[in-house]
PDBML (XML) file of the C-alpha atoms, coordinates in Angstrom:
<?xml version="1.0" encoding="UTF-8" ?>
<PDBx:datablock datablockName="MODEL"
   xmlns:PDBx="http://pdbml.pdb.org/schema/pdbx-v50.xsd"
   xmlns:xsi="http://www.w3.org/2001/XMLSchema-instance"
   xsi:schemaLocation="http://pdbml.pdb.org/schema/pdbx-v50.xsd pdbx-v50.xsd">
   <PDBx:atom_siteCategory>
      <PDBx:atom_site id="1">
         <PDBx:B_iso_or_equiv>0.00</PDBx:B_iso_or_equiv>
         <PDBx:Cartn_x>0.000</PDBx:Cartn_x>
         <PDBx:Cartn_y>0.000</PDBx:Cartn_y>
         <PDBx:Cartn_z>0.000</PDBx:Cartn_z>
         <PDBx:auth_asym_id>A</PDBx:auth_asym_id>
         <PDBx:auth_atom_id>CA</PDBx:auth_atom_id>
         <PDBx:auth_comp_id>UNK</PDBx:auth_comp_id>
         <PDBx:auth_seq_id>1</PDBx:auth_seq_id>
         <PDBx:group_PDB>ATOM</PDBx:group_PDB>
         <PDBx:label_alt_id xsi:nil="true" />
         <PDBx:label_asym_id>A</PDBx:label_asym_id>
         <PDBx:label_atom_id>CA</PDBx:label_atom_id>
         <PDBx:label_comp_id>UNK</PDBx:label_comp_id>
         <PDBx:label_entity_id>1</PDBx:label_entity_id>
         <PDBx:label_seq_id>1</PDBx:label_seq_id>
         <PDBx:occupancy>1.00</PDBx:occupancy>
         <PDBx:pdbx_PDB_model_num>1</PDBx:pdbx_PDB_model_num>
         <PDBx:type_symbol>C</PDBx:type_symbol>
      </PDBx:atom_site>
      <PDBx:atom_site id="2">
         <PDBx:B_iso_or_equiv>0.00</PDBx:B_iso_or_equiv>
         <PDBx:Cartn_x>0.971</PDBx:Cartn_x>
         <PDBx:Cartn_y>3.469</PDBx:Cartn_y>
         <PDBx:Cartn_z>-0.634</PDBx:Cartn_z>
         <PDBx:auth_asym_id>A</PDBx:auth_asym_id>
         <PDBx:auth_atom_id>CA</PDBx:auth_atom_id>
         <PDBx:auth_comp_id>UNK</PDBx:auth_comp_id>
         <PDBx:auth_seq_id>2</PDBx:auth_seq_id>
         <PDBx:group_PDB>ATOM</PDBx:group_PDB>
         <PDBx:label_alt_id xsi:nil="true" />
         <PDBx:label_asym_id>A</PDBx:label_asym_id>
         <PDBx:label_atom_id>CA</PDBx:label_atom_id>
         <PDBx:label_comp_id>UNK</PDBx:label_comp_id>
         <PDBx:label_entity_id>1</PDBx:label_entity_id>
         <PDBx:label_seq_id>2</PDBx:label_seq_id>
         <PDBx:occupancy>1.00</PDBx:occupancy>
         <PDBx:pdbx_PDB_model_num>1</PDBx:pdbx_PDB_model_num>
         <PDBx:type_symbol>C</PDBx:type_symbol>
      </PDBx:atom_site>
      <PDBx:atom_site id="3">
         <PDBx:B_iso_or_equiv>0.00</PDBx:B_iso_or_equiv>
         <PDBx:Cartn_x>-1.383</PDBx:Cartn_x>
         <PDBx:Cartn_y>4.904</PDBx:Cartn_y>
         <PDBx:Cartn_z>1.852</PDBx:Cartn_z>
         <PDBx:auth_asym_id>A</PDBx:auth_asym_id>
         <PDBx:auth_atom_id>CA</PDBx:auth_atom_id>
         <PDBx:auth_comp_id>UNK</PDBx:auth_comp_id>
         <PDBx:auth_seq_id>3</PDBx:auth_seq_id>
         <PDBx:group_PDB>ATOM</PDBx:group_PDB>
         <PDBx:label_alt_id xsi:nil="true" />
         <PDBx:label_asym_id>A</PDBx:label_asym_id>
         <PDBx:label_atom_id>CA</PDBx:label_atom_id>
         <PDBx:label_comp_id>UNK</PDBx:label_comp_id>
         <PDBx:label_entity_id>1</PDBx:label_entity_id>
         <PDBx:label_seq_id>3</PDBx:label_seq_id>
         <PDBx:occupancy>1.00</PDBx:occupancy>
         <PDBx:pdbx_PDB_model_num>1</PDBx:pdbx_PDB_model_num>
         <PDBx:type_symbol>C</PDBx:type_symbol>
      </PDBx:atom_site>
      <PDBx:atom_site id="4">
         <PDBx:B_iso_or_equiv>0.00</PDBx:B_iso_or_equiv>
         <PDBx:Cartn_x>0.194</PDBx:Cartn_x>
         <PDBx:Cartn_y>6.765</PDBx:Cartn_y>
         <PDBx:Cartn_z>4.821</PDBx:Cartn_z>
         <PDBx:auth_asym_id>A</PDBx:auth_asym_id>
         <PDBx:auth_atom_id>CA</PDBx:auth_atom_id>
         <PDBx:auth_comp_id>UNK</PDBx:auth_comp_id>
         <PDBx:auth_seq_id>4</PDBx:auth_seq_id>
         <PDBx:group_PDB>ATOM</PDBx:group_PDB>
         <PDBx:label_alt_id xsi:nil="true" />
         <PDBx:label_asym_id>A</PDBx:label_asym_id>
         <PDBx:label_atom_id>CA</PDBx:label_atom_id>
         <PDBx:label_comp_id>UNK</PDBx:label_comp_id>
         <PDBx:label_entity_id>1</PDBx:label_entity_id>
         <PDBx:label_seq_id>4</PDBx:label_seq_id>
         <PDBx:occupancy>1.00</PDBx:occupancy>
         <PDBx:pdbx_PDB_model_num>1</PDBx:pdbx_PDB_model_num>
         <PDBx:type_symbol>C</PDBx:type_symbol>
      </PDBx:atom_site>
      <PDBx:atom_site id="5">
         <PDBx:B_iso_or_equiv>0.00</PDBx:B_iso_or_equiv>
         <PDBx:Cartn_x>-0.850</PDBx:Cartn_x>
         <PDBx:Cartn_y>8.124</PDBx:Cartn_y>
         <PDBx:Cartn_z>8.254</PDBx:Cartn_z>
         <PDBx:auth_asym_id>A</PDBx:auth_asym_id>
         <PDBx:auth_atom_id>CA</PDBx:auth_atom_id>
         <PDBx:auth_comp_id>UNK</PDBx:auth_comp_id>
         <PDBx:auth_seq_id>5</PDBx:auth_seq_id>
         <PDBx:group_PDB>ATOM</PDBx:group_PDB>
         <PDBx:label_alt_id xsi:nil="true" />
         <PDBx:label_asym_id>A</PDBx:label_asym_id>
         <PDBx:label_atom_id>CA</PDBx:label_atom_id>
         <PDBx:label_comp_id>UNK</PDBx:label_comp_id>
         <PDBx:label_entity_id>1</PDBx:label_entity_id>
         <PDBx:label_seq_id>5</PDBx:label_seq_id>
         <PDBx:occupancy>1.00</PDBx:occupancy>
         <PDBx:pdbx_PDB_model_num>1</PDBx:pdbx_PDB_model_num>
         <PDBx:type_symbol>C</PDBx:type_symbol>
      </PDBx:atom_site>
      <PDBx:atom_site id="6">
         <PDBx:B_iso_or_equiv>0.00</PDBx:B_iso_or_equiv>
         <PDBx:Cartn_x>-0.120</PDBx:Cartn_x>
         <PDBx:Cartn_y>11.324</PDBx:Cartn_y>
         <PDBx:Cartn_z>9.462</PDBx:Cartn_z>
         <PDBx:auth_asym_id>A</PDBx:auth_asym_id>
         <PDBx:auth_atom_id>CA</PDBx:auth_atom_id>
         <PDBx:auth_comp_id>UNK</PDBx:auth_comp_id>
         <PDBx:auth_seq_id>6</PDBx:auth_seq_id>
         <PDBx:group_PDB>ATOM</PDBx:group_PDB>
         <PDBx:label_alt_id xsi:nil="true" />
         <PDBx:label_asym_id>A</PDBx:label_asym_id>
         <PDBx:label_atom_id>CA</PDBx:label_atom_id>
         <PDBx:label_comp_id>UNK</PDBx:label_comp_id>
         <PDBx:label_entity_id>1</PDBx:label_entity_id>
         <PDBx:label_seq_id>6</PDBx:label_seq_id>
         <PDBx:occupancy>1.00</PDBx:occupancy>
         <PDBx:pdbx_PDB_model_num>1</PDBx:pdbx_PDB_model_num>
         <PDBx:type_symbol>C</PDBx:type_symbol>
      </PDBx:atom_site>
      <PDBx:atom_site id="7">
         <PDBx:B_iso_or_equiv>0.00</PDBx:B_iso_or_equiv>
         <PDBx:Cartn_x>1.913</PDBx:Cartn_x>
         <PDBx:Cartn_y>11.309</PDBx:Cartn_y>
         <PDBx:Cartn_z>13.053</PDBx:Cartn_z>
         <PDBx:auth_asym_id>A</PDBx:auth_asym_id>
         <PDBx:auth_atom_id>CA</PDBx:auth_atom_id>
         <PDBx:auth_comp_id>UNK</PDBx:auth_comp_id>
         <PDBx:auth_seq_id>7</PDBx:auth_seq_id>
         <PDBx:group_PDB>ATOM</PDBx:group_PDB>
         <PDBx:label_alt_id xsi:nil="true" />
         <PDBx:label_asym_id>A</PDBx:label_asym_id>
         <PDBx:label_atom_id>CA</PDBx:label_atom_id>
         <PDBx:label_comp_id>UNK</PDBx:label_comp_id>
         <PDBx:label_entity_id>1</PDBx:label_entity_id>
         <PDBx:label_seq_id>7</PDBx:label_seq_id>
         <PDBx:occupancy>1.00</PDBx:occupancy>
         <PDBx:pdbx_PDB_model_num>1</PDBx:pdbx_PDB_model_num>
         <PDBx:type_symbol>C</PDBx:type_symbol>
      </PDBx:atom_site>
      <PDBx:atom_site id="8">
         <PDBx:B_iso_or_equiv>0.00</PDBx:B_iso_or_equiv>
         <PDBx:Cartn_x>2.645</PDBx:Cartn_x>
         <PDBx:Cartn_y>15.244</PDBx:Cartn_y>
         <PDBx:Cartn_z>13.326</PDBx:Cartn_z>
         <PDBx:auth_asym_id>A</PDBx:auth_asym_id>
         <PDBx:auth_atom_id>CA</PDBx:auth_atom_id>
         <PDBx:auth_comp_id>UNK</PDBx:auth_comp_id>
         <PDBx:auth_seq_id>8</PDBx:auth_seq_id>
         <PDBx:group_PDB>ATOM</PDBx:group_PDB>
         <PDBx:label_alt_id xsi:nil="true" />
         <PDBx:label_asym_id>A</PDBx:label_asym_id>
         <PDBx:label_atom_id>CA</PDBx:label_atom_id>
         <PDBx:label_comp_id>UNK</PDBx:label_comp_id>
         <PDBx:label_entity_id>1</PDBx:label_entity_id>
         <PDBx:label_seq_id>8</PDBx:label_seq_id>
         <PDBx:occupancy>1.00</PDBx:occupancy>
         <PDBx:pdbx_PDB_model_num>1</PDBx:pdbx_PDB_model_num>
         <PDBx:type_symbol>C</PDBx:type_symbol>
      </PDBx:atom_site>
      <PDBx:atom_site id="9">
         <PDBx:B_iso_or_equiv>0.00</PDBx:B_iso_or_equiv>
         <PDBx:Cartn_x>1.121</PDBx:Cartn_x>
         <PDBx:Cartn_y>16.946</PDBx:Cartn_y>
         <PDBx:Cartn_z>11.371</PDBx:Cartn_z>
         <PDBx:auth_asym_id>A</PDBx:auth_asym_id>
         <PDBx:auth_atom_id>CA</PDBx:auth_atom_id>
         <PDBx:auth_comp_id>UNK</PDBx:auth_comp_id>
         <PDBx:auth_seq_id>9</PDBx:auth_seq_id>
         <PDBx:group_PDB>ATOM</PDBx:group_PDB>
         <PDBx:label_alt_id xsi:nil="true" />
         <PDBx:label_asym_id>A</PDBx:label_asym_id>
         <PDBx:label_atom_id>CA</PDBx:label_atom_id>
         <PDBx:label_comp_id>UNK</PDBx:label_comp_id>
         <PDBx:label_entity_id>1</PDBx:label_entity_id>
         <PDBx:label_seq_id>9</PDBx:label_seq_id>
         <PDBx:occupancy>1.00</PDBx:occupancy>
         <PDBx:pdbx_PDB_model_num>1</PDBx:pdbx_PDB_model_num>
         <PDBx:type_symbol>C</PDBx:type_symbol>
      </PDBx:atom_site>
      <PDBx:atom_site id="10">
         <PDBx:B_iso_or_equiv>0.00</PDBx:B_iso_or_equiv>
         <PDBx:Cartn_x>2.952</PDBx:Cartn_x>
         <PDBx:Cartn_y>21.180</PDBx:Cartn_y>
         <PDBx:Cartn_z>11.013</PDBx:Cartn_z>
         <PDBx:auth_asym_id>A</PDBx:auth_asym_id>
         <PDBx:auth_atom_id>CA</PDBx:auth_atom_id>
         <PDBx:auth_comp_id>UNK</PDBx:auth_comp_id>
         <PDBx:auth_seq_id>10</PDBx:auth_seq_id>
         <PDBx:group_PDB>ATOM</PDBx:group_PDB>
         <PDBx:label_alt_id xsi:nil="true" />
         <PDBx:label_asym_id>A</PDBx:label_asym_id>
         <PDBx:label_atom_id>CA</PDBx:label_atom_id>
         <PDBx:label_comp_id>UNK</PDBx:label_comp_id>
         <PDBx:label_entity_id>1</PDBx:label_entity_id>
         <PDBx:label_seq_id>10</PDBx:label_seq_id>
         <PDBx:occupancy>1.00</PDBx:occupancy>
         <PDBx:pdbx_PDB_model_num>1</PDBx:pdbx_PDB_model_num>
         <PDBx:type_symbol>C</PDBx:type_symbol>
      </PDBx:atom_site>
      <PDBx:atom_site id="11">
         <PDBx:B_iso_or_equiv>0.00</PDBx:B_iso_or_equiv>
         <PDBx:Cartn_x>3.791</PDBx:Cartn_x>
         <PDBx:Cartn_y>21.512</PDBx:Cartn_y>
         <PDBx:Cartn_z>14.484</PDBx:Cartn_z>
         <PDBx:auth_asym_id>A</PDBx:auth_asym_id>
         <PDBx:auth_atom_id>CA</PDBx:auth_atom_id>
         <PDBx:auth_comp_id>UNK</PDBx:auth_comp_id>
         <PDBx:auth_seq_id>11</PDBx:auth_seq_id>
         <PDBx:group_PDB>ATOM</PDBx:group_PDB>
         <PDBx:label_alt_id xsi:nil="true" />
         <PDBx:label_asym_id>A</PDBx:label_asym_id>
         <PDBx:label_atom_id>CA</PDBx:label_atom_id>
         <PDBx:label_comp_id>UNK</PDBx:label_comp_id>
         <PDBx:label_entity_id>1</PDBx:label_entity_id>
         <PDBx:label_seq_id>11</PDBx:label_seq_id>
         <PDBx:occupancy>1.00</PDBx:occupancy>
         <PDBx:pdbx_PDB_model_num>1</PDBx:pdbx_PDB_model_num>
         <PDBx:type_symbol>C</PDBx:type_symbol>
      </PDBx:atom_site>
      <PDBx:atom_site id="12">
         <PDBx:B_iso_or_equiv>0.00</PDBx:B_iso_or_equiv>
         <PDBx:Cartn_x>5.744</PDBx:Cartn_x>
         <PDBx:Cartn_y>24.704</PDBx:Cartn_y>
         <PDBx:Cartn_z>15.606</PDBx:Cartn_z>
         <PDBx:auth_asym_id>A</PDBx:auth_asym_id>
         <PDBx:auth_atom_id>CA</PDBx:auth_atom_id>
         <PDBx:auth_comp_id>UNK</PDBx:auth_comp_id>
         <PDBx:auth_seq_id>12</PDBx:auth_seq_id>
         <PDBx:group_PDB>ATOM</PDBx:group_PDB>
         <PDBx:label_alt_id xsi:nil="true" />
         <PDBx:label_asym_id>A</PDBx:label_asym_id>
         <PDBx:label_atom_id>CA</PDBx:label_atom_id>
         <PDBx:label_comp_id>UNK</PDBx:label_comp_id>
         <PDBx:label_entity_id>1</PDBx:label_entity_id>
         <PDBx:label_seq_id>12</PDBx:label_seq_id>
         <PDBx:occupancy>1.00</PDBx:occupancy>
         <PDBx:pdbx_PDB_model_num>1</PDBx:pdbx_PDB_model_num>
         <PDBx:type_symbol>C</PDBx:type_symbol>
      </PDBx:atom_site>
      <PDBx:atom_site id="13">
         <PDBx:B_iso_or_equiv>0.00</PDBx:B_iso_or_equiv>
         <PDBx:Cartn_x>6.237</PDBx:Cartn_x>
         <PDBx:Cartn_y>25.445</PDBx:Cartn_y>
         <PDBx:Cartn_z>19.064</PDBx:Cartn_z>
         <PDBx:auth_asym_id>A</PDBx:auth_asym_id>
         <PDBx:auth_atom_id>CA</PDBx:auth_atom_id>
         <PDBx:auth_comp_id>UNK</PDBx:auth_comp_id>
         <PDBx:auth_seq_id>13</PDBx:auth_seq_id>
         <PDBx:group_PDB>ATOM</PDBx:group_PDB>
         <PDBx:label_alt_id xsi:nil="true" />
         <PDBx:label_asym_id>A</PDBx:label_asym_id>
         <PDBx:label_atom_id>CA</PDBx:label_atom_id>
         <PDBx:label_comp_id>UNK</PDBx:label_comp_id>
         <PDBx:label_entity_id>1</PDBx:label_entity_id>
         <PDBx:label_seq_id>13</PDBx:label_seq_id>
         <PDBx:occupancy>1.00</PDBx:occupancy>
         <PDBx:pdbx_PDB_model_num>1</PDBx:pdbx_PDB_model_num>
         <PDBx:type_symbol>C</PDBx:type_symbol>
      </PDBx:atom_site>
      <PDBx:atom_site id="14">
         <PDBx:B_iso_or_equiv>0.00</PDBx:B_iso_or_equiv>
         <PDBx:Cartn_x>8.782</PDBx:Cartn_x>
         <PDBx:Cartn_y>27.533</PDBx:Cartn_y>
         <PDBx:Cartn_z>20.974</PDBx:Cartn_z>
         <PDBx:auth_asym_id>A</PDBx:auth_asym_id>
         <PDBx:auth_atom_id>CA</PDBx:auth_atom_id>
         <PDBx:auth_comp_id>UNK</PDBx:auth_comp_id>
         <PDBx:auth_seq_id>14</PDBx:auth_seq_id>
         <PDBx:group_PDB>ATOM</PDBx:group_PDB>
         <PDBx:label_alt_id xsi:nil="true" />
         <PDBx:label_asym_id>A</PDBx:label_asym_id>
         <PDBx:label_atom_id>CA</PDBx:label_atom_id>
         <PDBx:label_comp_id>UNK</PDBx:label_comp_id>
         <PDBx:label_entity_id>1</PDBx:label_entity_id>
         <PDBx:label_seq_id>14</PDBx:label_seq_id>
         <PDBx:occupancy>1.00</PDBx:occupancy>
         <PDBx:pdbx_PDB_model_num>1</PDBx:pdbx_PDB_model_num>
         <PDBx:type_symbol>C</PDBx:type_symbol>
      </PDBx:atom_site>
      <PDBx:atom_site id="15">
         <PDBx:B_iso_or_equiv>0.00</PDBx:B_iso_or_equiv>
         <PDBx:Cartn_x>10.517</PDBx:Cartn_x>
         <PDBx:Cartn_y>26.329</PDBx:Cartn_y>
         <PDBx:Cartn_z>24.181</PDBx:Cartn_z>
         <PDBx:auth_asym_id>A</PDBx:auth_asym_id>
         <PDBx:auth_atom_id>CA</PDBx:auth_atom_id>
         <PDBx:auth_comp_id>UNK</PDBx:auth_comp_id>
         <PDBx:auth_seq_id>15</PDBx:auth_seq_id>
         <PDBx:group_PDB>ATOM</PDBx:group_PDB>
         <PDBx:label_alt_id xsi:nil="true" />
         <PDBx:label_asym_id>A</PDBx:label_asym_id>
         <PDBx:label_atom_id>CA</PDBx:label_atom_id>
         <PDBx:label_comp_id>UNK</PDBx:label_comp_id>
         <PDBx:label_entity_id>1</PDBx:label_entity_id>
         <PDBx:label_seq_id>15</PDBx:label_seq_id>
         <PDBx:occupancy>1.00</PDBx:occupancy>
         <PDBx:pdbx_PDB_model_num>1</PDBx:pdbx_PDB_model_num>
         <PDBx:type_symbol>C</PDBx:type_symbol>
      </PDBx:atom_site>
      <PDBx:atom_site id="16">
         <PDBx:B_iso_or_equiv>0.00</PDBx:B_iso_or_equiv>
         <PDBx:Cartn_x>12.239</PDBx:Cartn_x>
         <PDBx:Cartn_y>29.448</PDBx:Cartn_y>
         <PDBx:Cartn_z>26.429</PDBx:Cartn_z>
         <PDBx:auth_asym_id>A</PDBx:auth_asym_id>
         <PDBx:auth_atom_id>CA</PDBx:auth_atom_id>
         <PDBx:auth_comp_id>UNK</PDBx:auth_comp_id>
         <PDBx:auth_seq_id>16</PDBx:auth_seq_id>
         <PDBx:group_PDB>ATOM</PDBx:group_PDB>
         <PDBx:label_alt_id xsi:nil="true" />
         <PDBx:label_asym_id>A</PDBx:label_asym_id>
         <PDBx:label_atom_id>CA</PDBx:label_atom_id>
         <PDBx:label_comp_id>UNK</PDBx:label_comp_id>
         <PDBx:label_entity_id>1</PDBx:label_entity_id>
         <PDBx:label_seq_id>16</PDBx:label_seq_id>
         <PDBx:occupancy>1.00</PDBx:occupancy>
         <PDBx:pdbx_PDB_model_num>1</PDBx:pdbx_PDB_model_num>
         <PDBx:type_symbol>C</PDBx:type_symbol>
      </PDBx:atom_site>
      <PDBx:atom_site id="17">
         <PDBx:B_iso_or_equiv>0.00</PDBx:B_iso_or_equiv>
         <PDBx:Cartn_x>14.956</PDBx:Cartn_x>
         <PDBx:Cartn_y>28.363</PDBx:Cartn_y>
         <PDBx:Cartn_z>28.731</PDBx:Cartn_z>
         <PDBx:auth_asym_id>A</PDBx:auth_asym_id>
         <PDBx:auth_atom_id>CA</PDBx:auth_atom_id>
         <PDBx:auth_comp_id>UNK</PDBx:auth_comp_id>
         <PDBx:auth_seq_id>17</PDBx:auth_seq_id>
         <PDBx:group_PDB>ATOM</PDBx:group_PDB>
         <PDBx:label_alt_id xsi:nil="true" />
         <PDBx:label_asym_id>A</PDBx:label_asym_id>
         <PDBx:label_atom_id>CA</PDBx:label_atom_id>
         <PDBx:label_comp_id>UNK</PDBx:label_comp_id>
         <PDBx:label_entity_id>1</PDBx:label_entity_id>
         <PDBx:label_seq_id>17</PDBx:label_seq_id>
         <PDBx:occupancy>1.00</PDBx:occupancy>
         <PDBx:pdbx_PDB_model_num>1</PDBx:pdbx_PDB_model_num>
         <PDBx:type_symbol>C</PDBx:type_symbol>
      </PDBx:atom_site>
      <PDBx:atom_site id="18">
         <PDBx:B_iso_or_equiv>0.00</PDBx:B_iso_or_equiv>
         <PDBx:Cartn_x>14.211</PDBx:Cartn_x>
         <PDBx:Cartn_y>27.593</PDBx:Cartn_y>
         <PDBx:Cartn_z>32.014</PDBx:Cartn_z>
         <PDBx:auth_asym_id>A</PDBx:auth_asym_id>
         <PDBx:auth_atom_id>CA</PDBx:auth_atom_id>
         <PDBx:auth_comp_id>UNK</PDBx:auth_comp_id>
         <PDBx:auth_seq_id>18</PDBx:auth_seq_id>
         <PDBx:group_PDB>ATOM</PDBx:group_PDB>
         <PDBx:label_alt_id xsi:nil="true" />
         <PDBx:label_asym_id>A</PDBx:label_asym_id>
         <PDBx:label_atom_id>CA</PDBx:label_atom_id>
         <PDBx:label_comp_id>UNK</PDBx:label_comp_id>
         <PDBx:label_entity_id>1</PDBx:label_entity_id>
         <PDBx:label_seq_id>18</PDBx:label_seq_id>
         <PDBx:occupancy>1.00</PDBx:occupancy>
         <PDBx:pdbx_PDB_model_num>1</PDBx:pdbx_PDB_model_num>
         <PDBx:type_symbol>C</PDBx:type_symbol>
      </PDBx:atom_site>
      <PDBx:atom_site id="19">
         <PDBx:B_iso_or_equiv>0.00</PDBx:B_iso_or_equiv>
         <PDBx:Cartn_x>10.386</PDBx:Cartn_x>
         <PDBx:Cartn_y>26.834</PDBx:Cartn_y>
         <PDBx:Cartn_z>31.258</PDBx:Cartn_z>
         <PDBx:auth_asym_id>A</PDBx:auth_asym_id>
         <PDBx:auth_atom_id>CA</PDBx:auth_atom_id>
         <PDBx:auth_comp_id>UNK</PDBx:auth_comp_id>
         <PDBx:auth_seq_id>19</PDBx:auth_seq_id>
         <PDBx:group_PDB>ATOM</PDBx:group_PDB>
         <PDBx:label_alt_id xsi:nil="true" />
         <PDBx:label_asym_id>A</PDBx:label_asym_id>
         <PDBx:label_atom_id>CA</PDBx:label_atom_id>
         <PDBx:label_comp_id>UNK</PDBx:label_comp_id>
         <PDBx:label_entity_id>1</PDBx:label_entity_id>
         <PDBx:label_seq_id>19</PDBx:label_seq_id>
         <PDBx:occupancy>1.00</PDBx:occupancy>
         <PDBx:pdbx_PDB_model_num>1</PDBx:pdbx_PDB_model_num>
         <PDBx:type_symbol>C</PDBx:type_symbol>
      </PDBx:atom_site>
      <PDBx:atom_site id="20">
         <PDBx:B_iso_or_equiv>0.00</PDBx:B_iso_or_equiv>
         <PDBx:Cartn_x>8.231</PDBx:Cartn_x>
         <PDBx:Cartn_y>23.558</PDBx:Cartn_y>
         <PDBx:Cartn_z>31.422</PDBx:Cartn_z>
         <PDBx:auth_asym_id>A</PDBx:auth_asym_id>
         <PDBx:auth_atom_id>CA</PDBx:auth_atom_id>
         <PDBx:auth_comp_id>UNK</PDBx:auth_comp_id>
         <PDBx:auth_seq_id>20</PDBx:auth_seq_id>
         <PDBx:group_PDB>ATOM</PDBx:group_PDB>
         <PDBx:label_alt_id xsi:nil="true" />
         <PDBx:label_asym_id>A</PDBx:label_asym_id>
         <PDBx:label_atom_id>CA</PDBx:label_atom_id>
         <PDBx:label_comp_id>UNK</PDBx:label_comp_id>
         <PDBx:label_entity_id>1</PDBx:label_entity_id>
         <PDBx:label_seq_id>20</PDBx:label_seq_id>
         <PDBx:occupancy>1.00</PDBx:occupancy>
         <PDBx:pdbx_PDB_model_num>1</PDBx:pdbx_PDB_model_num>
         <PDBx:type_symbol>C</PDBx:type_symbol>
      </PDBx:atom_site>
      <PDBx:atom_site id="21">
         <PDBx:B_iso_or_equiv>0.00</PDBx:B_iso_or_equiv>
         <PDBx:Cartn_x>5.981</PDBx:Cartn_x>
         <PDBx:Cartn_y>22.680</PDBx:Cartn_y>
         <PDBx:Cartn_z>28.561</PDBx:Cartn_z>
         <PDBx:auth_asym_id>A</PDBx:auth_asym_id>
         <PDBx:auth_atom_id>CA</PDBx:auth_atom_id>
         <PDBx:auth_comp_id>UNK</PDBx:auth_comp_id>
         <PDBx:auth_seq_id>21</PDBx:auth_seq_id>
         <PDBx:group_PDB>ATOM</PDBx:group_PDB>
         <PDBx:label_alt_id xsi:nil="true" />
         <PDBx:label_asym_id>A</PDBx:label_asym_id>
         <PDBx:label_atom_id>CA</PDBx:label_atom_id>
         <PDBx:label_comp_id>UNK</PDBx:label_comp_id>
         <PDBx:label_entity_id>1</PDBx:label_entity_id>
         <PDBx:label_seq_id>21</PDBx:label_seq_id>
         <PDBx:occupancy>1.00</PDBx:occupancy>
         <PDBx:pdbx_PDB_model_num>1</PDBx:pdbx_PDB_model_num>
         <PDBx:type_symbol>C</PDBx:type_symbol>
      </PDBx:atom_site>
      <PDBx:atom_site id="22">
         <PDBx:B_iso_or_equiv>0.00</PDBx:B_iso_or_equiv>
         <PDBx:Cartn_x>3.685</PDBx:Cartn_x>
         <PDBx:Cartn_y>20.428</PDBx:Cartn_y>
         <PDBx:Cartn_z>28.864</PDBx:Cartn_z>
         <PDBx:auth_asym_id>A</PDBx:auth_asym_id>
         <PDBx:auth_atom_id>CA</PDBx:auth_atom_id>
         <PDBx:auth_comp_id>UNK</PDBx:auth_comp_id>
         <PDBx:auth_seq_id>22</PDBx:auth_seq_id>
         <PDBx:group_PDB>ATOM</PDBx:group_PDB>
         <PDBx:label_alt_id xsi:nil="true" />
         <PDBx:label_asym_id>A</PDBx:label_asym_id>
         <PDBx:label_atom_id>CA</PDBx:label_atom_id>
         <PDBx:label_comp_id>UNK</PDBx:label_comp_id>
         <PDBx:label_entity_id>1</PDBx:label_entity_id>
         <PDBx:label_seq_id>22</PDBx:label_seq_id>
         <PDBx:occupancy>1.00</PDBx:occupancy>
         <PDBx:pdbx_PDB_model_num>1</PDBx:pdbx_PDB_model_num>
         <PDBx:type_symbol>C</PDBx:type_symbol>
      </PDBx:atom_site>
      <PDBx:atom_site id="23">
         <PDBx:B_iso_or_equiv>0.00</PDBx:B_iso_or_equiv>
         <PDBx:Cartn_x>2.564</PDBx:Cartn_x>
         <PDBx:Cartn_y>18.377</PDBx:Cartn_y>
         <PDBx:Cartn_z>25.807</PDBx:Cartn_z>
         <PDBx:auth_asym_id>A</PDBx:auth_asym_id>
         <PDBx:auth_atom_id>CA</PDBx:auth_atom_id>
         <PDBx:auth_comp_id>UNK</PDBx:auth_comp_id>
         <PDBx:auth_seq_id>23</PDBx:auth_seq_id>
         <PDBx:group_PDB>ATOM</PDBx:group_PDB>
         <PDBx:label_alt_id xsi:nil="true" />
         <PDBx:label_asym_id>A</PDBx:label_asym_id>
         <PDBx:label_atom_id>CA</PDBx:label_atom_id>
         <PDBx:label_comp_id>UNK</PDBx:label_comp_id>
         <PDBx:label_entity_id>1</PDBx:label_entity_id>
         <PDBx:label_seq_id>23</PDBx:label_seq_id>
         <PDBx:occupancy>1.00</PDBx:occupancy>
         <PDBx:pdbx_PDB_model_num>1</PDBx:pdbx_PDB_model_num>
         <PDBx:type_symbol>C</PDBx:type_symbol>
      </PDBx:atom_site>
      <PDBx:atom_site id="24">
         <PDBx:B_iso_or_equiv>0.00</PDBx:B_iso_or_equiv>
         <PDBx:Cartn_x>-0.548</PDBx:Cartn_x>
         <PDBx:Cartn_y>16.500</PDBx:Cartn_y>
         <PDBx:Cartn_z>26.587</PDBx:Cartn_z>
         <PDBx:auth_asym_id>A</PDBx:auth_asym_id>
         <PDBx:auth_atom_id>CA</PDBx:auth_atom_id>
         <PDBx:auth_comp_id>UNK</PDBx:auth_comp_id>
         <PDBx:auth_seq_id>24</PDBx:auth_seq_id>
         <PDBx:group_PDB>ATOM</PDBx:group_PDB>
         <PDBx:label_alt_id xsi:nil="true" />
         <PDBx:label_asym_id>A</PDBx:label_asym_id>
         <PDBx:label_atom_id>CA</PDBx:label_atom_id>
         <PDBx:label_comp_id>UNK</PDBx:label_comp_id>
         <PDBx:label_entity_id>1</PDBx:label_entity_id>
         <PDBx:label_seq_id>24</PDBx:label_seq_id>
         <PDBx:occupancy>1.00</PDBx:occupancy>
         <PDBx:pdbx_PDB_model_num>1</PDBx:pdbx_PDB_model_num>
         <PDBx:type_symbol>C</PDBx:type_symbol>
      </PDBx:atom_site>
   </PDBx:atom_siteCategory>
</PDBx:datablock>
């Protein structure tokens, strides 16, 4: 099969030092 699934899909995030990001 050719078809494929999409995992991340155009993600842009910024991470500033010394912070915690939570992904949920």
């Amino acid at each position: 099969t050719s078809r494929r699934g999409i995992a991340v899909d155009g993600v842009s995030l910024t991470v500033t030092r010394g912070e915690t990001l939570g992904i949920v």
